[in-house]
Protein backbone atom coordinates (compact mmCIF):
# COMPACT_ATOMS: atom_id res chain seq x y z
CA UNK A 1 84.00 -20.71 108.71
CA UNK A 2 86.41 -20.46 105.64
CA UNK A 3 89.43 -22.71 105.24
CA UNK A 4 91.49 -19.77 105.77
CA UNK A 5 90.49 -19.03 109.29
CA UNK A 6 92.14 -19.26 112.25
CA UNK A 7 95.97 -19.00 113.59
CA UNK A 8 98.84 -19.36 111.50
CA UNK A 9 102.34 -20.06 112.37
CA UNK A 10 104.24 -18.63 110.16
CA UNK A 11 108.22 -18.47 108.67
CA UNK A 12 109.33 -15.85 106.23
CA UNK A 13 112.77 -17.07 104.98
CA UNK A 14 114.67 -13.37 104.53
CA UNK A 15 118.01 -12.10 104.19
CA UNK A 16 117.95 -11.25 108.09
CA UNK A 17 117.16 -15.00 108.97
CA UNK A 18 113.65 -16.69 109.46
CA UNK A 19 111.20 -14.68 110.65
CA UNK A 20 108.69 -16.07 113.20
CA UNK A 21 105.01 -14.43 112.57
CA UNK A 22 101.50 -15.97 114.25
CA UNK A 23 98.93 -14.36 111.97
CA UNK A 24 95.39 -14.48 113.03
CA UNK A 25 92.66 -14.68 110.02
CA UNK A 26 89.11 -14.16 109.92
CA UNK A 27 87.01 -13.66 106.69
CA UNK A 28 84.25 -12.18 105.24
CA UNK A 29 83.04 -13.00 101.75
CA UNK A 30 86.21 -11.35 99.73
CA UNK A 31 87.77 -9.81 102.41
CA UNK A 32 89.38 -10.34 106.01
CA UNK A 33 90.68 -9.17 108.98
CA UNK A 34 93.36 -10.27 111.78
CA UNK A 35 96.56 -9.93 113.02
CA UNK A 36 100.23 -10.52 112.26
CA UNK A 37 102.67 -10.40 115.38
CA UNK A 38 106.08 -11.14 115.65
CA UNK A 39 109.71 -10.08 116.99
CA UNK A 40 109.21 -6.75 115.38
CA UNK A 41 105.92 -6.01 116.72
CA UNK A 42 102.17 -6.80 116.14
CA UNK A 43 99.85 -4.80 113.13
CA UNK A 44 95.79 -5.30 112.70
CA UNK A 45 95.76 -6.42 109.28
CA UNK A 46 93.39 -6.51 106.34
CA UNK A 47 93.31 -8.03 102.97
CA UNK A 48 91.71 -9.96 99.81
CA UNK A 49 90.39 -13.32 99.97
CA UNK A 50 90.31 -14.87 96.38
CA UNK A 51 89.58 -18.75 97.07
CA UNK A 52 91.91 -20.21 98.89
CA UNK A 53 94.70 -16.58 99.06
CA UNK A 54 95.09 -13.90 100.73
CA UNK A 55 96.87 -11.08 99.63
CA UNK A 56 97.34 -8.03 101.87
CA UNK A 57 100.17 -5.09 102.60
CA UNK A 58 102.09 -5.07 106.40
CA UNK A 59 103.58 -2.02 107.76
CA UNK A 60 106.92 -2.73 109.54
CA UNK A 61 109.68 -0.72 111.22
CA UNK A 62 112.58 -2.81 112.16
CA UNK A 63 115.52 -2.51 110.30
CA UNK A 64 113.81 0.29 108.53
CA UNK A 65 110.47 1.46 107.82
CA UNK A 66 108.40 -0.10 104.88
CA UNK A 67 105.53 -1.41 103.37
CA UNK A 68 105.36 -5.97 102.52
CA UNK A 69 103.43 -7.13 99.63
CA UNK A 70 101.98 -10.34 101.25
CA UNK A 71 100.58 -12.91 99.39
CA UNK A 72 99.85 -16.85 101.04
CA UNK A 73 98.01 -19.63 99.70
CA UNK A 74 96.19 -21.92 102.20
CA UNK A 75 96.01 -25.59 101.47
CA UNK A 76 94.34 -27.35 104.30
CA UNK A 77 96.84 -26.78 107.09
CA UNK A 78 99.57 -25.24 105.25
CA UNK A 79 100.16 -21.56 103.71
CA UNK A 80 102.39 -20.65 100.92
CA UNK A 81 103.63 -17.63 99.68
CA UNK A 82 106.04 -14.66 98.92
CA UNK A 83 106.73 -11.69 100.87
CA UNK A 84 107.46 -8.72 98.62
CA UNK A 85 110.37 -6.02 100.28
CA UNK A 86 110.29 -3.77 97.11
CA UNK A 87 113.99 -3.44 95.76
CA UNK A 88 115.03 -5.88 98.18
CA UNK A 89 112.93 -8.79 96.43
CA UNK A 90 110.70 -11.20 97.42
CA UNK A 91 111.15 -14.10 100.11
CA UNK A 92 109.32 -17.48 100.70
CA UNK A 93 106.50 -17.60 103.12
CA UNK A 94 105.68 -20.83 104.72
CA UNK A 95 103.23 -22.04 107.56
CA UNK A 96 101.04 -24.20 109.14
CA UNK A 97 97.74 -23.83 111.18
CA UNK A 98 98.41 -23.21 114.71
CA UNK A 99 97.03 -26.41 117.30
């Protein structure tokens, strides 16, 4: 098992206040699978793997449809990272592995 697997609880700091997201991780060589779920909803997600970060794109809905450039960086039991809205910017990602 990778140092990136497993459950994730997870803060994104954005203009709409923190938002809570569990993200579930499981790679496979340069790649993985899981889940992000939160107050807006819950998406099957897949990404990169490069070392220790992931980088992968979210769908959301709520306030308005669009697309997140995600990008987290795990460092034992903590993630890092930025959450990219497109012209509304990018906003701090922060968590820790889930108990």
């Amino acid at each position: 098992m990778s140092g990136i697997d497993g459950n994730w609880d997870v803060v994104v700091k954005s203009p709409l206040g923190d938002q809570k997201l569990t993200l579930a991780v499981k790679s496979d060589g340069d790649t993985f699978t899981g889940t992000g779920s939160g107050a807006m909803g819950s998406a099957d997600i897949t990404g990169a793997v490069d070392g220790n970060t992931l980088t992968w794109k979210q769908q959301v809905t709520t306030p308005m449809p669009m697309t997140l450039d995600m990008t987290a960086t795990v460092d034992g039991d903590t993630m890092t990272g930025t959450v990219g809205a497109g012209a509304f910017g990018s906003f701090p990602l922060n968590g820790t592995r889930a108990a």
